[in-house]
N, C-alpha and C. Protein backbone atom coordinates (compact mmCIF):
# COMPACT_ATOMS: atom_id res chain seq x y z
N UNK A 1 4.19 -7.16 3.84
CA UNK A 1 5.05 -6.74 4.93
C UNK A 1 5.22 -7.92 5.88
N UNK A 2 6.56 -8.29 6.31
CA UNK A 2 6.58 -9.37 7.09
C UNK A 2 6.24 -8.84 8.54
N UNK A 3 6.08 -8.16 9.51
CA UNK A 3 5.44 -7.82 10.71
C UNK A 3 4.09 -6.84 10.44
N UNK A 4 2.96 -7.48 10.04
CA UNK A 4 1.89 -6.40 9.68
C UNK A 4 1.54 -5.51 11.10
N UNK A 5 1.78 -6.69 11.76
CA UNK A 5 1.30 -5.95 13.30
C UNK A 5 2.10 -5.00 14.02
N UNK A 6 3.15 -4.61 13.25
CA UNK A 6 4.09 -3.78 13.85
C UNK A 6 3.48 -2.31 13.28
N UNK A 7 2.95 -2.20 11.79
CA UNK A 7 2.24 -1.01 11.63
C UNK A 7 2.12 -0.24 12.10
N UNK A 8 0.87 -0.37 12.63
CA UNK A 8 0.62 0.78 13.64
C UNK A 8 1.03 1.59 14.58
N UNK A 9 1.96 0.74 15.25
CA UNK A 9 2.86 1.47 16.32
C UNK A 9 3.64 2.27 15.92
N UNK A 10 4.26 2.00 14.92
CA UNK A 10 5.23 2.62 13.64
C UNK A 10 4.83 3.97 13.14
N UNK A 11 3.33 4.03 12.44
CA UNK A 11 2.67 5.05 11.79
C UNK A 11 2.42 5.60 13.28
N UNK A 12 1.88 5.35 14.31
CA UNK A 12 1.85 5.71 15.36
C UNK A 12 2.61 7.06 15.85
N UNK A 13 4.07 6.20 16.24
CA UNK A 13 5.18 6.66 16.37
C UNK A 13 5.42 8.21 15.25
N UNK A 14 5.48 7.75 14.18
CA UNK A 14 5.77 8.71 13.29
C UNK A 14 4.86 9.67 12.66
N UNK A 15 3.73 9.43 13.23
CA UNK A 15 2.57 10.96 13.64
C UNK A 15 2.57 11.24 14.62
N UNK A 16 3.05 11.20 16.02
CA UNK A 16 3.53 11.94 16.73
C UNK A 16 4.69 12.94 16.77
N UNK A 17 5.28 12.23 16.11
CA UNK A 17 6.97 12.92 16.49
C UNK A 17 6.71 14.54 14.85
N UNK A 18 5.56 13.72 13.84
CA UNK A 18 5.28 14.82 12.87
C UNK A 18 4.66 15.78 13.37
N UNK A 19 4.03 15.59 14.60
CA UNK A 19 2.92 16.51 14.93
C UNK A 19 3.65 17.49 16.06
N UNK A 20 4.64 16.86 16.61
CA UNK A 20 5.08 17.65 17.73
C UNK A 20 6.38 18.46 17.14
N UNK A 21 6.62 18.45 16.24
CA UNK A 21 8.20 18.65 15.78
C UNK A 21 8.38 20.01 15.31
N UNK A 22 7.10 20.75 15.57
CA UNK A 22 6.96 22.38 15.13
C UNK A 22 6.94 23.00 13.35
N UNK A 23 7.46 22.00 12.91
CA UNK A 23 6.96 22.11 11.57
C UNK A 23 6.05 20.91 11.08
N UNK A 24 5.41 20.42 11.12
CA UNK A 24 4.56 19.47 10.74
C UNK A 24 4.30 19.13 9.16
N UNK A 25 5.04 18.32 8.89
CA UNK A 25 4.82 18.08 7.19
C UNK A 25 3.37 17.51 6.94
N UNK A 26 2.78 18.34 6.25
CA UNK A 26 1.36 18.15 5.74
C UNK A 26 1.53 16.77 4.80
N UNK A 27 2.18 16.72 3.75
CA UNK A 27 1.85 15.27 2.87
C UNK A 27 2.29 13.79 3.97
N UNK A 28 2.85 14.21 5.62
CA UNK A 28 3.41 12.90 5.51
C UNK A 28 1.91 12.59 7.10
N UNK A 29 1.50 13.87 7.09
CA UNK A 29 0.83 13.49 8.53
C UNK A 29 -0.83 12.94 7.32
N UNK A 30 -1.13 13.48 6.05
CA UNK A 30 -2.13 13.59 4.99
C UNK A 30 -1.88 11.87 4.58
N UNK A 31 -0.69 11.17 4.17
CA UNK A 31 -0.11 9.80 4.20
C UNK A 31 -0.62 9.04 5.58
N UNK A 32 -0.38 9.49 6.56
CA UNK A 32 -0.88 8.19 7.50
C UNK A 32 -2.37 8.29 8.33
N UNK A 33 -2.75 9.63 7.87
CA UNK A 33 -4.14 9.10 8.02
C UNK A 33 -4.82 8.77 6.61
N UNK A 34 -4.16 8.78 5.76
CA UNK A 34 -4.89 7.83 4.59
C UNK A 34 -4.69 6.56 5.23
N UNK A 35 -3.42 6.09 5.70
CA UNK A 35 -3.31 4.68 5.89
C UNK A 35 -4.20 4.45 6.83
N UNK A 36 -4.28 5.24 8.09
CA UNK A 36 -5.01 4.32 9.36
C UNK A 36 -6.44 4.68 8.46
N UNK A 37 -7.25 5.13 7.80
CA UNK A 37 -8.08 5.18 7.52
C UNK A 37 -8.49 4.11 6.51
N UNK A 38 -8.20 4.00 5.91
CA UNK A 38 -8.80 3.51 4.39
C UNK A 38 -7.82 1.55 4.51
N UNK A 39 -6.66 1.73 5.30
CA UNK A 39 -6.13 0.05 5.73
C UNK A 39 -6.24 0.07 6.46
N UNK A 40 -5.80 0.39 7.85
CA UNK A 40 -6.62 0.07 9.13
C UNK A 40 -7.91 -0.09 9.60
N UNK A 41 -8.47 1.17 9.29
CA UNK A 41 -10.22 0.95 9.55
C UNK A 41 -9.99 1.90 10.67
N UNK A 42 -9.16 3.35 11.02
CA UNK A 42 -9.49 3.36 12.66
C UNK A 42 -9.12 5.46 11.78
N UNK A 43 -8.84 5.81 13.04
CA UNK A 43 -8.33 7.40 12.37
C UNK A 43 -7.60 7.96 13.60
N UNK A 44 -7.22 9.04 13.02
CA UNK A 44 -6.23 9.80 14.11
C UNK A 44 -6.89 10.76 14.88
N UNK A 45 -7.85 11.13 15.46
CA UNK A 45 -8.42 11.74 16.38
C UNK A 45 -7.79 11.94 17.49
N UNK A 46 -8.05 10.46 18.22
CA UNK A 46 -7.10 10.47 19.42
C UNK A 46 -5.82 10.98 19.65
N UNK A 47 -5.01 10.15 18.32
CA UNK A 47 -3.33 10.74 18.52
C UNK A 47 -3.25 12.21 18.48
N UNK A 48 -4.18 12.82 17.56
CA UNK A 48 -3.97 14.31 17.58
C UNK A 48 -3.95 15.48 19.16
N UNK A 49 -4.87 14.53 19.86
CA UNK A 49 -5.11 14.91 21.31
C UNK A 49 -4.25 14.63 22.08
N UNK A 50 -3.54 13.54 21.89
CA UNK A 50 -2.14 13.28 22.74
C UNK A 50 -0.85 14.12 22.08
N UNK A 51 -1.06 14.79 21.39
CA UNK A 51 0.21 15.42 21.12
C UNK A 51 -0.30 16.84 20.75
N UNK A 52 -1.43 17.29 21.69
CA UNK A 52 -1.29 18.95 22.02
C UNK A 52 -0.38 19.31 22.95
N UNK A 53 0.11 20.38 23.00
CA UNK A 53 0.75 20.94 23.59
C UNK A 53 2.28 20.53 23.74
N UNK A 54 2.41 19.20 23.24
CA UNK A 54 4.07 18.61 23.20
C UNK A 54 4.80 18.82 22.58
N UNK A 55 5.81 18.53 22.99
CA UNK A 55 7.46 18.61 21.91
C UNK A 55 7.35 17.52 21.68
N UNK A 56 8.77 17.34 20.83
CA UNK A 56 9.29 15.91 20.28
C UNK A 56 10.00 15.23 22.21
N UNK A 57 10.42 16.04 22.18
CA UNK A 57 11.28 15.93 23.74
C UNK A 57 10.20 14.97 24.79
N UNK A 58 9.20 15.91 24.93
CA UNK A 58 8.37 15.45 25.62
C UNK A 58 7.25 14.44 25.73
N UNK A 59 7.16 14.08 24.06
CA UNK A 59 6.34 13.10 23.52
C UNK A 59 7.19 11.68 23.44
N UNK A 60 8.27 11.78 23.38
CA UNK A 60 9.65 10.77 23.30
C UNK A 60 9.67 9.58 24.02
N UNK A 61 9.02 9.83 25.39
CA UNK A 61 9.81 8.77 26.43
C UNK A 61 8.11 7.60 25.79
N UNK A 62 6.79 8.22 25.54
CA UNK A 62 5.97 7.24 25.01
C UNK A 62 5.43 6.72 24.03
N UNK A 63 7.07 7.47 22.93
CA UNK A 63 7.01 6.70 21.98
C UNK A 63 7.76 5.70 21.97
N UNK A 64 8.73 5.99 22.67
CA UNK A 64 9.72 4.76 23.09
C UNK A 64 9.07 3.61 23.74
N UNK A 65 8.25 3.98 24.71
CA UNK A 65 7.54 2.56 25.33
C UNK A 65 6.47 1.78 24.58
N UNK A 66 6.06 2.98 23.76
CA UNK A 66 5.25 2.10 22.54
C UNK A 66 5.79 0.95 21.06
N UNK A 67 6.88 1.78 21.06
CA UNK A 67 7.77 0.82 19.78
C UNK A 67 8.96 -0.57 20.86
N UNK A 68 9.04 0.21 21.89
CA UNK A 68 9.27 -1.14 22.98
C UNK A 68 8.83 -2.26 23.33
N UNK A 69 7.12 -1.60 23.33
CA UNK A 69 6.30 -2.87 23.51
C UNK A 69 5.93 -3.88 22.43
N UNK A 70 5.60 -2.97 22.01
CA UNK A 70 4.56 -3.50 19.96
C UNK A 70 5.64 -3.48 19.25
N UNK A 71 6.73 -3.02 18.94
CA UNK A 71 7.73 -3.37 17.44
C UNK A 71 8.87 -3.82 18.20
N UNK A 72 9.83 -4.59 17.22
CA UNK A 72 11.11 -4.61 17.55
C UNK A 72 12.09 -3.98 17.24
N UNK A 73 11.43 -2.93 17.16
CA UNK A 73 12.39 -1.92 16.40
C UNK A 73 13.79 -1.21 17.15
N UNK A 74 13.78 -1.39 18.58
CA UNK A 74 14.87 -0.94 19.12
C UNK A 74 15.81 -2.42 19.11
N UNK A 75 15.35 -3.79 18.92
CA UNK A 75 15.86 -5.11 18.64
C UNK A 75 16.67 -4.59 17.72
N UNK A 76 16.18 -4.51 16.63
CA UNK A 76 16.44 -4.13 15.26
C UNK A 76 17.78 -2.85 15.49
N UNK A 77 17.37 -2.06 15.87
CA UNK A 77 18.84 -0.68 15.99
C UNK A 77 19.92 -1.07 16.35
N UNK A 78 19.49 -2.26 17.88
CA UNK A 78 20.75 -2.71 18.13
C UNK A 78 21.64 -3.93 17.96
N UNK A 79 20.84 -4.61 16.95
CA UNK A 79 21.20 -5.49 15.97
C UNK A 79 22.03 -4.69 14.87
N UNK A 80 21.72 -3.64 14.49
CA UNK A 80 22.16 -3.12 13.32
C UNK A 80 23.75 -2.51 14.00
N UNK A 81 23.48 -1.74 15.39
CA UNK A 81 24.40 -1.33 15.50
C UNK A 81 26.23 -2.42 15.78
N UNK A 82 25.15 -3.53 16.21
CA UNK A 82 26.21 -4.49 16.22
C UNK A 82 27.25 -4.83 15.34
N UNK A 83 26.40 -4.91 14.36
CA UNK A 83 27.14 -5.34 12.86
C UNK A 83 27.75 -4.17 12.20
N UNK A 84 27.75 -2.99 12.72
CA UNK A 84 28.84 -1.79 12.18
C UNK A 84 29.66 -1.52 13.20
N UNK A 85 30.08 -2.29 14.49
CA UNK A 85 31.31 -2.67 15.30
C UNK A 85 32.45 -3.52 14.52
């Protein structure tokens, strides 16, 4: 992977938004704690605690500041969106 360090924020990101989203897909939330477990070295404990009681709505604005900070992934959207102008 050419940004390894973007990972996490990523799997991050996308066990939250699985966990808050009212249906929670079991093989994909079962997928990234294989990953943070067994390649990272760390587990989802914590994240599970930050996303009691939330929506996607409400979990949103810090996932955004997290893939803001750590990925370039909103770089990236609006790079992409450029090039379909």
């Amino acid at each position: 992977m050419k940004n390894l360090k973007e990972l996490q924020p990523i799997l991050t990101a996308v066990y939250c938004i699985n966990r808050t989203n009212g249906q929670e897909d079991e093989d994909i939330r079962n997928l990234i704690d294989y990953v943070f477990r067994q390649i990272l070295g760390c587990n989802t404990n914590l994240l599970l605690l930050c996303c009691i009681g939330k929506t996607k709505e409400t979990i949103m604005p810090e996932i955004t500041q997290i893939l803001k900070e750590d990925t370039n992934y909103y770089k990236d959207m609006e790079y992409r969106e450029a090039i379909r102008k």
